[in-house]
N, C-alpha and C. Protein backbone atom coordinates (compact mmCIF):
# COMPACT_ATOMS: atom_id res chain seq x y z
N UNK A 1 0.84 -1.17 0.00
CA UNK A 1 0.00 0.00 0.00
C UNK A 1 0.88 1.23 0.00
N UNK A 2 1.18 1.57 -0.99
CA UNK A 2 2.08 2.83 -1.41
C UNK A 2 1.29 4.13 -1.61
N UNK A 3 1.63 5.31 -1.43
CA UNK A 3 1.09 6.25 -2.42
C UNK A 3 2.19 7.27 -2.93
N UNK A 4 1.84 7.47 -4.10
CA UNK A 4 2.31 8.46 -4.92
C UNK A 4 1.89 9.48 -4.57
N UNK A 5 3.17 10.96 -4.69
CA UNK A 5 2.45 11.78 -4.36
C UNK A 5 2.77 12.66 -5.59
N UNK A 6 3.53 12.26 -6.37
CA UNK A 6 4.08 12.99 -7.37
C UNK A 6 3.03 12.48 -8.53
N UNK A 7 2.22 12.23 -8.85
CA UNK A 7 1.23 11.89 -9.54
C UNK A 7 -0.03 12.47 -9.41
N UNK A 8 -0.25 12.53 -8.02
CA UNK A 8 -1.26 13.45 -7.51
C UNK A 8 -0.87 15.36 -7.90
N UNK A 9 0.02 15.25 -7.89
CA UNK A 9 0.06 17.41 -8.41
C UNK A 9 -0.09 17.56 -9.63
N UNK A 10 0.30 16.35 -10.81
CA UNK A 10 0.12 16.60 -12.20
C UNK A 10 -1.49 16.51 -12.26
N UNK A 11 -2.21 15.78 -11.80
CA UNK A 11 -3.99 15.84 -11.81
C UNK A 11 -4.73 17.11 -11.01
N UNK A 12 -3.57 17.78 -10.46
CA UNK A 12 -4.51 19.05 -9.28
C UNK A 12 -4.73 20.44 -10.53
N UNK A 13 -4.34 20.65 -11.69
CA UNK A 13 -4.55 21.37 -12.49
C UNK A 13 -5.96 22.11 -12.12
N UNK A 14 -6.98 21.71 -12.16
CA UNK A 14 -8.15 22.29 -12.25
C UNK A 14 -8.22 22.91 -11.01
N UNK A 15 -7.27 22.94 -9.74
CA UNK A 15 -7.97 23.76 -8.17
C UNK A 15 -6.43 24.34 -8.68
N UNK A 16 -5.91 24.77 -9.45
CA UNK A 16 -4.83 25.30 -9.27
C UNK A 16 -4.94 27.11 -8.61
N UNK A 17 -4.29 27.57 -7.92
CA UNK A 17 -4.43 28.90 -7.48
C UNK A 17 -4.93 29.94 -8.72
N UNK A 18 -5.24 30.88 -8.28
CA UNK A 18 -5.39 31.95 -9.55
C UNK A 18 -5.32 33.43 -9.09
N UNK A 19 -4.27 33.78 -9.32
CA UNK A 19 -3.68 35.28 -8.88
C UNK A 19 -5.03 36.43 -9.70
N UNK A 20 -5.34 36.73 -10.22
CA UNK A 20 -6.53 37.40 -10.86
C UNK A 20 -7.65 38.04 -9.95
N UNK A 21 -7.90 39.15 -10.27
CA UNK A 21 -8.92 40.00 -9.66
C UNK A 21 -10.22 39.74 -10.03
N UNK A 22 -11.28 39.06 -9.71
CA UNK A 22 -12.56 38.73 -10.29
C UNK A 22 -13.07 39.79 -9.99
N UNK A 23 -13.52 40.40 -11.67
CA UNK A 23 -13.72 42.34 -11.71
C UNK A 23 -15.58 41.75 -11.91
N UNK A 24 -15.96 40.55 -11.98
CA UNK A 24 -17.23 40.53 -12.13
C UNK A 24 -18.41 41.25 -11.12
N UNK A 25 -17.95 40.92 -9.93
CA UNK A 25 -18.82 41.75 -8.85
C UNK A 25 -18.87 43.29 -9.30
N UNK A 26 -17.26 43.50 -9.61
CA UNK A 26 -17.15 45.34 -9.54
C UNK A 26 -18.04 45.88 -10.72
N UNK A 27 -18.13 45.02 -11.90
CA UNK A 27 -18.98 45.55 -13.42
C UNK A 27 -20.39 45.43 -12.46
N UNK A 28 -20.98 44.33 -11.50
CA UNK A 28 -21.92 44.35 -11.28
C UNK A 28 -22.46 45.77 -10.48
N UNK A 29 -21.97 45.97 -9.60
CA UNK A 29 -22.28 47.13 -8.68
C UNK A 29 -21.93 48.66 -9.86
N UNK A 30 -20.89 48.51 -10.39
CA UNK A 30 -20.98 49.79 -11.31
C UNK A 30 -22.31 49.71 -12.21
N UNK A 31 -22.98 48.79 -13.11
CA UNK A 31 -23.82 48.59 -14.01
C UNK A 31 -25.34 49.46 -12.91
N UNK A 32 -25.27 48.85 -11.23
CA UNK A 32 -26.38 49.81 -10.59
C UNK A 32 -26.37 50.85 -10.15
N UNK A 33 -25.59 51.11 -10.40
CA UNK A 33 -24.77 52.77 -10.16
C UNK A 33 -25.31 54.00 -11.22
N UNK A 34 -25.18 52.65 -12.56
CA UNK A 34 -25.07 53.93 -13.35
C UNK A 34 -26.49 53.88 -13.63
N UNK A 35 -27.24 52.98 -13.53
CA UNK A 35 -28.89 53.09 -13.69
C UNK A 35 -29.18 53.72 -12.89
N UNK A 36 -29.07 53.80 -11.57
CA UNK A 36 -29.00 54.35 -10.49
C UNK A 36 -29.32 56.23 -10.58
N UNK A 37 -28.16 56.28 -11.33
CA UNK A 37 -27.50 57.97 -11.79
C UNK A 37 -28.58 58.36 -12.86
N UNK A 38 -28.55 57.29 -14.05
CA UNK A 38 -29.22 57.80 -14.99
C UNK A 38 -30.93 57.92 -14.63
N UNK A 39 -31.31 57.45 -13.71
CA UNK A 39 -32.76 57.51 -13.47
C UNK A 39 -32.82 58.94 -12.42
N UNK A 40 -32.10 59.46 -11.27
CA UNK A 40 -32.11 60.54 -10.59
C UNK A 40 -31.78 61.65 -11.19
N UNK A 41 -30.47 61.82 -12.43
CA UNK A 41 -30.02 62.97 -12.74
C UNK A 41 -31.22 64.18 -13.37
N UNK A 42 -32.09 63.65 -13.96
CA UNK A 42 -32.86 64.04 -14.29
C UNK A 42 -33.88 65.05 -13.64
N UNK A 43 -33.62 64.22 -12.28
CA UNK A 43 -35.13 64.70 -11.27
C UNK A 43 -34.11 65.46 -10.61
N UNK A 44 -33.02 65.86 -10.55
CA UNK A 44 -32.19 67.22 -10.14
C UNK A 44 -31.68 68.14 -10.38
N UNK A 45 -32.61 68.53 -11.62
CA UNK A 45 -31.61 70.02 -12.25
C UNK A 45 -31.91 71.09 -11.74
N UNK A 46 -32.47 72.04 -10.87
CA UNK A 46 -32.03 72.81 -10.02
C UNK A 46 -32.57 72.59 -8.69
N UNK A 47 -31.74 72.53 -7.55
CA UNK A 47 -32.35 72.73 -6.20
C UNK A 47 -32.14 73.59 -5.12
N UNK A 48 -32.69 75.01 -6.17
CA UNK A 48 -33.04 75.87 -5.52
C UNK A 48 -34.54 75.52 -4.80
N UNK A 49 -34.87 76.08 -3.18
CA UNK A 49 -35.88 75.53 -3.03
C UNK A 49 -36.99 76.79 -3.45
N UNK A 50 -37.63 76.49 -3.98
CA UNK A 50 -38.77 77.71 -4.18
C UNK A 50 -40.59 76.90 -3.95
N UNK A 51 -41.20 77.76 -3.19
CA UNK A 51 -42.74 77.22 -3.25
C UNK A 51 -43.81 77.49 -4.64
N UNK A 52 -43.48 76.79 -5.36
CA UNK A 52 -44.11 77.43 -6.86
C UNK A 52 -45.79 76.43 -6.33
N UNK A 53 -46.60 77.97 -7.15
CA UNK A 53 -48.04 77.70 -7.45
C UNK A 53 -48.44 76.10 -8.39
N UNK A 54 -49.25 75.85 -8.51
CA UNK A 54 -50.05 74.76 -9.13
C UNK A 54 -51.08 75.01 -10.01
N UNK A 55 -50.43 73.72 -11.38
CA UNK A 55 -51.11 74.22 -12.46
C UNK A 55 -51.97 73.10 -12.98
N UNK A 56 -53.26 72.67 -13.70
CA UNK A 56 -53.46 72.17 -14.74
C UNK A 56 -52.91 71.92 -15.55
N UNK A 57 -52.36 73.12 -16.38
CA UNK A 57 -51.96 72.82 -17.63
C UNK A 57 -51.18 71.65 -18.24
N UNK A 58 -51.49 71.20 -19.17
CA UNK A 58 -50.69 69.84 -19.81
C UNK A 58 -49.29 70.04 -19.45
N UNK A 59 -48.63 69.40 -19.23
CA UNK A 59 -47.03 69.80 -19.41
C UNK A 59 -46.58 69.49 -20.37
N UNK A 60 -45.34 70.22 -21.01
CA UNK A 60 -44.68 70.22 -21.88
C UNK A 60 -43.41 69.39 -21.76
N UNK A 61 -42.85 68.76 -22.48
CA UNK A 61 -41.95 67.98 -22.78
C UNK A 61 -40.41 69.04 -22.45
N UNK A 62 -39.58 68.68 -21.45
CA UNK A 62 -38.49 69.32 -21.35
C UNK A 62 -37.28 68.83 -22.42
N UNK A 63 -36.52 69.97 -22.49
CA UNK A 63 -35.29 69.59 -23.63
C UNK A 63 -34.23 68.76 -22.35
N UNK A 64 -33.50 68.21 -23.32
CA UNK A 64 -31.69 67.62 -22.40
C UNK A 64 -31.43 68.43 -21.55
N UNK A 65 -31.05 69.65 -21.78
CA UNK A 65 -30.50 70.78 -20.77
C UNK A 65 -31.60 71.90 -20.69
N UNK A 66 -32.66 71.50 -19.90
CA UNK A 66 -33.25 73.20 -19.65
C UNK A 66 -32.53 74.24 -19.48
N UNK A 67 -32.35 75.27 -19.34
CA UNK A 67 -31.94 76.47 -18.35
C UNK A 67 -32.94 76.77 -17.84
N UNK A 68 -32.98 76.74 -16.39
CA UNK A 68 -34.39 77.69 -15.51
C UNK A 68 -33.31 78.85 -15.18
N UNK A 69 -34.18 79.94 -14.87
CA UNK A 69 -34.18 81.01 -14.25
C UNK A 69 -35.65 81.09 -13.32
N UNK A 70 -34.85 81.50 -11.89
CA UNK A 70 -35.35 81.42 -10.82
C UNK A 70 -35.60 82.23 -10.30
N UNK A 71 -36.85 83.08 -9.47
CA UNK A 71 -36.92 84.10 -8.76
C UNK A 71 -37.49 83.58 -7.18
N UNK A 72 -36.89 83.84 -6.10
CA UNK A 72 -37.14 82.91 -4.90
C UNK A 72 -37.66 84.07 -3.98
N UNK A 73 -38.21 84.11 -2.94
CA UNK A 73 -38.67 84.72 -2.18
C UNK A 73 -38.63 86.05 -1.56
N UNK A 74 -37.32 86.15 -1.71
CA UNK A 74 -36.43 87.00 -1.40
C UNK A 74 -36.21 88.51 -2.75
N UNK A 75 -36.67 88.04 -3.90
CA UNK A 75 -36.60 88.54 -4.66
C UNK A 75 -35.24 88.47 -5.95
N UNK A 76 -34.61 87.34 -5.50
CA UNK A 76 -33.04 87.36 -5.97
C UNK A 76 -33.12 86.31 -7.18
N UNK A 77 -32.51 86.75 -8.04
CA UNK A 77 -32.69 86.04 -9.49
C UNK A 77 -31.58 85.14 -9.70
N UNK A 78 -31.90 83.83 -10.10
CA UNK A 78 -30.89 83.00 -10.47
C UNK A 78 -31.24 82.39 -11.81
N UNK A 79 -29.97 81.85 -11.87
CA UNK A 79 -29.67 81.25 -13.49
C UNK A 79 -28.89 79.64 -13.20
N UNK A 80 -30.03 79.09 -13.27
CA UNK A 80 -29.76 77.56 -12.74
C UNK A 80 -29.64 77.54 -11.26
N UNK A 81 -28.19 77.71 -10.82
CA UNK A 81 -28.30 77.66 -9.31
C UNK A 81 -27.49 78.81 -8.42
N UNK A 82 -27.00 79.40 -10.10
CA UNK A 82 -26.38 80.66 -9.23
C UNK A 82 -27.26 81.84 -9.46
N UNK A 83 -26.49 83.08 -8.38
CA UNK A 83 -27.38 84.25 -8.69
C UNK A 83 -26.72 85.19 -9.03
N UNK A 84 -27.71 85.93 -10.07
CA UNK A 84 -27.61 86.91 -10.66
C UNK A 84 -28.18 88.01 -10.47
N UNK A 85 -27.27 89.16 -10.83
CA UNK A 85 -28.14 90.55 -11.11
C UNK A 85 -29.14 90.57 -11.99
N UNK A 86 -30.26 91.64 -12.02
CA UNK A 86 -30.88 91.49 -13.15
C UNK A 86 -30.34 92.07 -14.21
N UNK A 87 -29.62 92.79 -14.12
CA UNK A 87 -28.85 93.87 -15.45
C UNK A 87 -27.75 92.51 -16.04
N UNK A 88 -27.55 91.99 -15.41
CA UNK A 88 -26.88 90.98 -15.94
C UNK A 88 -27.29 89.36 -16.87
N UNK A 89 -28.80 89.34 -16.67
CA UNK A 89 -29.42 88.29 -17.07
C UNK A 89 -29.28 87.62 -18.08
N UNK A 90 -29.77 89.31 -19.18
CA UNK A 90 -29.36 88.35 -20.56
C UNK A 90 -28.16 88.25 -21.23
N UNK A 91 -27.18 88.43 -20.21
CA UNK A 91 -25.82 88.45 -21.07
C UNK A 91 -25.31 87.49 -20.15
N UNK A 92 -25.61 86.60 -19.27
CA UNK A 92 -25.35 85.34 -18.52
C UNK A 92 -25.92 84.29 -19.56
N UNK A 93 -27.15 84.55 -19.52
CA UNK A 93 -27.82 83.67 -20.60
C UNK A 93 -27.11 83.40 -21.84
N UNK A 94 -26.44 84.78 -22.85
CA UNK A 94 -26.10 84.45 -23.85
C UNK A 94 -24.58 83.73 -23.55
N UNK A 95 -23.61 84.08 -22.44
CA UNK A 95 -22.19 83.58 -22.39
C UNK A 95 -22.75 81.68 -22.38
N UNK A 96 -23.71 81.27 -21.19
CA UNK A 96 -24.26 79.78 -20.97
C UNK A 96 -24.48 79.40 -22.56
N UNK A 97 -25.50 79.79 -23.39
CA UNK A 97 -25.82 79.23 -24.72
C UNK A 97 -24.69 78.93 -25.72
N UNK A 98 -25.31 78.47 -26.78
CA UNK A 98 -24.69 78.42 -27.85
C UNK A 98 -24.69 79.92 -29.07
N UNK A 99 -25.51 80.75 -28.60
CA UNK A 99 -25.53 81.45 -29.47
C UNK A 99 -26.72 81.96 -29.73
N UNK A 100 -27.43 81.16 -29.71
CA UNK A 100 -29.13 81.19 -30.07
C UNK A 100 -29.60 81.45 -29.02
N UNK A 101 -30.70 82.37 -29.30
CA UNK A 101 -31.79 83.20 -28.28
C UNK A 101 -33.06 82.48 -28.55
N UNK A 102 -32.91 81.44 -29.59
CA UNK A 102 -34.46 80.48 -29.66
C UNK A 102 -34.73 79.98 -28.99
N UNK A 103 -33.92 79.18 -28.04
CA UNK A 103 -34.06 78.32 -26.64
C UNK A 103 -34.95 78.67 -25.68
N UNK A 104 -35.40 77.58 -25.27
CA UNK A 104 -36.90 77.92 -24.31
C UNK A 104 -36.50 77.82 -22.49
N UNK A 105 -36.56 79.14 -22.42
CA UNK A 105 -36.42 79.75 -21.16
C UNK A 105 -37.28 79.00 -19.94
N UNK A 106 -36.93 78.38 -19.05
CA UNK A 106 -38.12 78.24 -18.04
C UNK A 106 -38.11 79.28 -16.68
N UNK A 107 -38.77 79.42 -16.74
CA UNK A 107 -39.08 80.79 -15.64
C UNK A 107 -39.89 80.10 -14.10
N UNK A 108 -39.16 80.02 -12.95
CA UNK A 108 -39.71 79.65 -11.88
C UNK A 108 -39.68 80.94 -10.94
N UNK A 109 -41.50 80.84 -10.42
CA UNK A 109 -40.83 82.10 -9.58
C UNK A 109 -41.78 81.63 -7.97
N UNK A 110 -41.33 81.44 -6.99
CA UNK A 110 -42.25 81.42 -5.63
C UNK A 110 -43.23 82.25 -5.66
N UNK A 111 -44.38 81.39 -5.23
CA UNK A 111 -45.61 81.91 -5.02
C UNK A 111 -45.68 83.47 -4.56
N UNK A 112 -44.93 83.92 -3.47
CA UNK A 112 -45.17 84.95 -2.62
C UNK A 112 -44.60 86.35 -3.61
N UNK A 113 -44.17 86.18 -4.83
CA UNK A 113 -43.12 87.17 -5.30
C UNK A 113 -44.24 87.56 -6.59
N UNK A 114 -44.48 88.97 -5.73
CA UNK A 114 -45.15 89.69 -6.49
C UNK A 114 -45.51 89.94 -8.30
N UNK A 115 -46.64 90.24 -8.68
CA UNK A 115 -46.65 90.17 -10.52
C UNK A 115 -45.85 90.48 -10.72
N UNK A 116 -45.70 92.30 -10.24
CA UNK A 116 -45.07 93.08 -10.80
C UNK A 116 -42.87 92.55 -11.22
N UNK A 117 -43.11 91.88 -9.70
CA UNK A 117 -41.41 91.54 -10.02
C UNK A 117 -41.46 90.29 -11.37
N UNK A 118 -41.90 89.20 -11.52
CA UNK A 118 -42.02 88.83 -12.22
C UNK A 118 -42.29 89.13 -14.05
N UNK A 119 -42.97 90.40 -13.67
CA UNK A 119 -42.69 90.87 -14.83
C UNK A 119 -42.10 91.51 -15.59
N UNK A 120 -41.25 91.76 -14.55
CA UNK A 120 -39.99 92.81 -14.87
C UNK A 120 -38.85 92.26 -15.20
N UNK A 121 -39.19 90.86 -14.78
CA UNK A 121 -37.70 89.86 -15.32
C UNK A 121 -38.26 88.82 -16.64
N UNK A 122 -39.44 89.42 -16.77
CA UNK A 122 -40.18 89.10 -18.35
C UNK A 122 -39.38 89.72 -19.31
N UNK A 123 -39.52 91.16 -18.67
CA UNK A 123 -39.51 92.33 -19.48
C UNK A 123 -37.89 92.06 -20.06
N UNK A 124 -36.86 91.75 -18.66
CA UNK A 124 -35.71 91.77 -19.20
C UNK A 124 -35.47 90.48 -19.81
N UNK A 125 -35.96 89.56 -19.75
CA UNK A 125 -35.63 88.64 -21.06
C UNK A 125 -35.98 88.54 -22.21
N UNK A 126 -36.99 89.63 -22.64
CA UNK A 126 -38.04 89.66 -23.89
C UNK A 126 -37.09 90.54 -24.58
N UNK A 127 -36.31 91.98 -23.96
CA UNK A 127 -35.02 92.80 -24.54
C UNK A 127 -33.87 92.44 -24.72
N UNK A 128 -34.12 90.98 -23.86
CA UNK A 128 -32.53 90.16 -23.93
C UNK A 128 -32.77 89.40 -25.44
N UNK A 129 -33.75 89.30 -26.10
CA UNK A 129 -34.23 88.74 -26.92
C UNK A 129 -34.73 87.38 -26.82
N UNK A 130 -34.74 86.67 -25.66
CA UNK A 130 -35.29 85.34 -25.15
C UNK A 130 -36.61 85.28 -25.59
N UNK A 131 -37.28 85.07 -26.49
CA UNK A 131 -38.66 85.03 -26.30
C UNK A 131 -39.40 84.04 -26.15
N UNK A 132 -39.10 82.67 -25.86
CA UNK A 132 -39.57 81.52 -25.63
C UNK A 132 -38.93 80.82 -24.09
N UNK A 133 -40.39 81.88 -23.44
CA UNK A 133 -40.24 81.63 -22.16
C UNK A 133 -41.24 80.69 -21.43
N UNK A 134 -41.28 79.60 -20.96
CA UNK A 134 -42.16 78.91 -20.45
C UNK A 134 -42.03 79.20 -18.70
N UNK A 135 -43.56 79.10 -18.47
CA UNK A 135 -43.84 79.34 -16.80
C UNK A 135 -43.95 78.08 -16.18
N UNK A 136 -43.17 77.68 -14.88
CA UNK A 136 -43.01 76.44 -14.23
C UNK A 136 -43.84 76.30 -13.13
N UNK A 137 -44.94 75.48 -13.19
CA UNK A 137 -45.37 75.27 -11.58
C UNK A 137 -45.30 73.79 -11.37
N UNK A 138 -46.22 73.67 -10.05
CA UNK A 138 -46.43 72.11 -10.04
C UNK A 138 -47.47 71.76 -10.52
N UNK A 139 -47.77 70.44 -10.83
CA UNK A 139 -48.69 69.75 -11.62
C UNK A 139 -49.91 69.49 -10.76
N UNK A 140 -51.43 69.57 -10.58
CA UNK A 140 -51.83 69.43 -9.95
C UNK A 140 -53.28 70.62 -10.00
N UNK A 141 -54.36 70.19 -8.98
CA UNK A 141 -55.38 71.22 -8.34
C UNK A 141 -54.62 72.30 -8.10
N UNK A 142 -55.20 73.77 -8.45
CA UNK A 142 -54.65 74.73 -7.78
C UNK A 142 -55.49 75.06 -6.10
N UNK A 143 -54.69 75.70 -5.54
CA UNK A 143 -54.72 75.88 -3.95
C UNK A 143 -56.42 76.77 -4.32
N UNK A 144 -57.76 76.28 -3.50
CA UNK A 144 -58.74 77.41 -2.96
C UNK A 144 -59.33 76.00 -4.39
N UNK A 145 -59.13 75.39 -5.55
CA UNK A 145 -60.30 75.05 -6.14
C UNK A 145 -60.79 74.06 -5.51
N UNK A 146 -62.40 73.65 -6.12
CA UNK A 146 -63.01 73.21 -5.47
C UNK A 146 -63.06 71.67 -6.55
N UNK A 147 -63.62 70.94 -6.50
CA UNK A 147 -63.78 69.83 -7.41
C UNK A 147 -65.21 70.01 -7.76
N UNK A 148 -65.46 69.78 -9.25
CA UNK A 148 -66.59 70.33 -9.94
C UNK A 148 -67.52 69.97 -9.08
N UNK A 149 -69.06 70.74 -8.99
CA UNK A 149 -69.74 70.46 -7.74
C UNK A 149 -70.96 69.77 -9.06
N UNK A 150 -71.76 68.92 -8.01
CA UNK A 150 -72.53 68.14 -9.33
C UNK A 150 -74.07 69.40 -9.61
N UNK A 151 -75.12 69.26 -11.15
CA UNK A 151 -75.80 70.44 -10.40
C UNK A 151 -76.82 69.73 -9.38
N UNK A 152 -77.13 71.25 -8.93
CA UNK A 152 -78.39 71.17 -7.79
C UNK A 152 -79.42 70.73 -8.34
N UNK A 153 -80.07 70.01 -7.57
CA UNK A 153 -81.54 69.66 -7.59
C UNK A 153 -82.70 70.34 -8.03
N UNK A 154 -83.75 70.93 -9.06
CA UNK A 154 -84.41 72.13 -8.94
C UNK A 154 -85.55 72.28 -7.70
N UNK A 155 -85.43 72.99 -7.41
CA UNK A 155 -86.18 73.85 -6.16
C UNK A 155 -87.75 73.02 -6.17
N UNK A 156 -88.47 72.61 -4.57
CA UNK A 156 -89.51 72.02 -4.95
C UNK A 156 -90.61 73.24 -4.34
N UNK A 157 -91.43 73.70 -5.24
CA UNK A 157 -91.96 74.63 -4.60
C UNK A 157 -93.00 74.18 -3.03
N UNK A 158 -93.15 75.01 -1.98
CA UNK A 158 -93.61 74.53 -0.87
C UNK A 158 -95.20 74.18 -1.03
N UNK A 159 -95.32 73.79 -0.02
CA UNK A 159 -96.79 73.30 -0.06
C UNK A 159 -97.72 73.94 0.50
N UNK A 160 -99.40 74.61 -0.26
CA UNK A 160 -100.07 75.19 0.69
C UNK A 160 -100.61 76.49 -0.34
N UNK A 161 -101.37 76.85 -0.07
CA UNK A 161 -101.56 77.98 -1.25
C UNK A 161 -102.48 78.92 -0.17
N UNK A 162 -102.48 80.36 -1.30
CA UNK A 162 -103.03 81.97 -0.43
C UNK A 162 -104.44 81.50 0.15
């Protein structure tokens, strides 16, 4: 009853060690990462916080890169997430672009911030030559409506005569 042992290492081939980095886990966790990214990036392009009104209206389909311009409570104007002067608006706007003033402006402004200011940063993007400006709220009932009321019943006249 002998054993070989030198016979036995030429058959161990298949458990042989393996110096190698198994990158399979790492592609795995990067692959949810980037779904991950690509599903949020979207839902974060500016977070400035502002209380914007509520709209009906259909929404419109956003481009790749909006630009918002922001007016927040305070009265202070921004351009994505920084702030700006207003004398400075449309020449922030044009250095950010490509060139073109066709691009559709989105305009967010907090509830509490008066017409008049709002329209004054109309005014300066309409001279900036921006004229495709869209207004941003949230989607939804606006605040005070009521839900259609069904009609009334007609009146039964009372009973009893002169």
């Amino acid at each position: 009853m002998g054993a070989s042992l030198g016979e036995a290492a030429d058959d161990d081939d298949d458990f042989a060690e393996s110096h190698e980095i198994n990158v399979t886990p790492f592609i795995d966790v990067m692959l949810v990462l980037l779904i991950i990214f690509m599903v949020a990036a979207p839902l974060s392009t500016v977070d400035l916080p502002i209380d914007l009104p509520t709209s009906t209206a259909q929404p419109i389909k956003k481009p790749d890169k909006p630009t918002y311009v922001s007016i927040k409570a305070d009265l202070a104007v921004h351009l994505g997430e920084q702030q700006v002067k207003r004398l400075d608006l449309a020449r922030e706007l044009d250095r950010l672009g490509d060139g073109s003033r066709d691009r559709r402006i989105f305009l967010r402004a907090d509830r509490t911030v008066p017409y008049g200011e709002l329209m004054s940063v109309l005014e300066i993007l309409r001279a900036g030559g921006y004229l495709k400006v869209a207004l941003v709220a949230l989607e939804g009932v606006p605040e005070g409506a009521a839900a259609p009321a069904t009609p009334a019943a007609p009146a039964v006249p009372a009973a009893g005569g002169p």
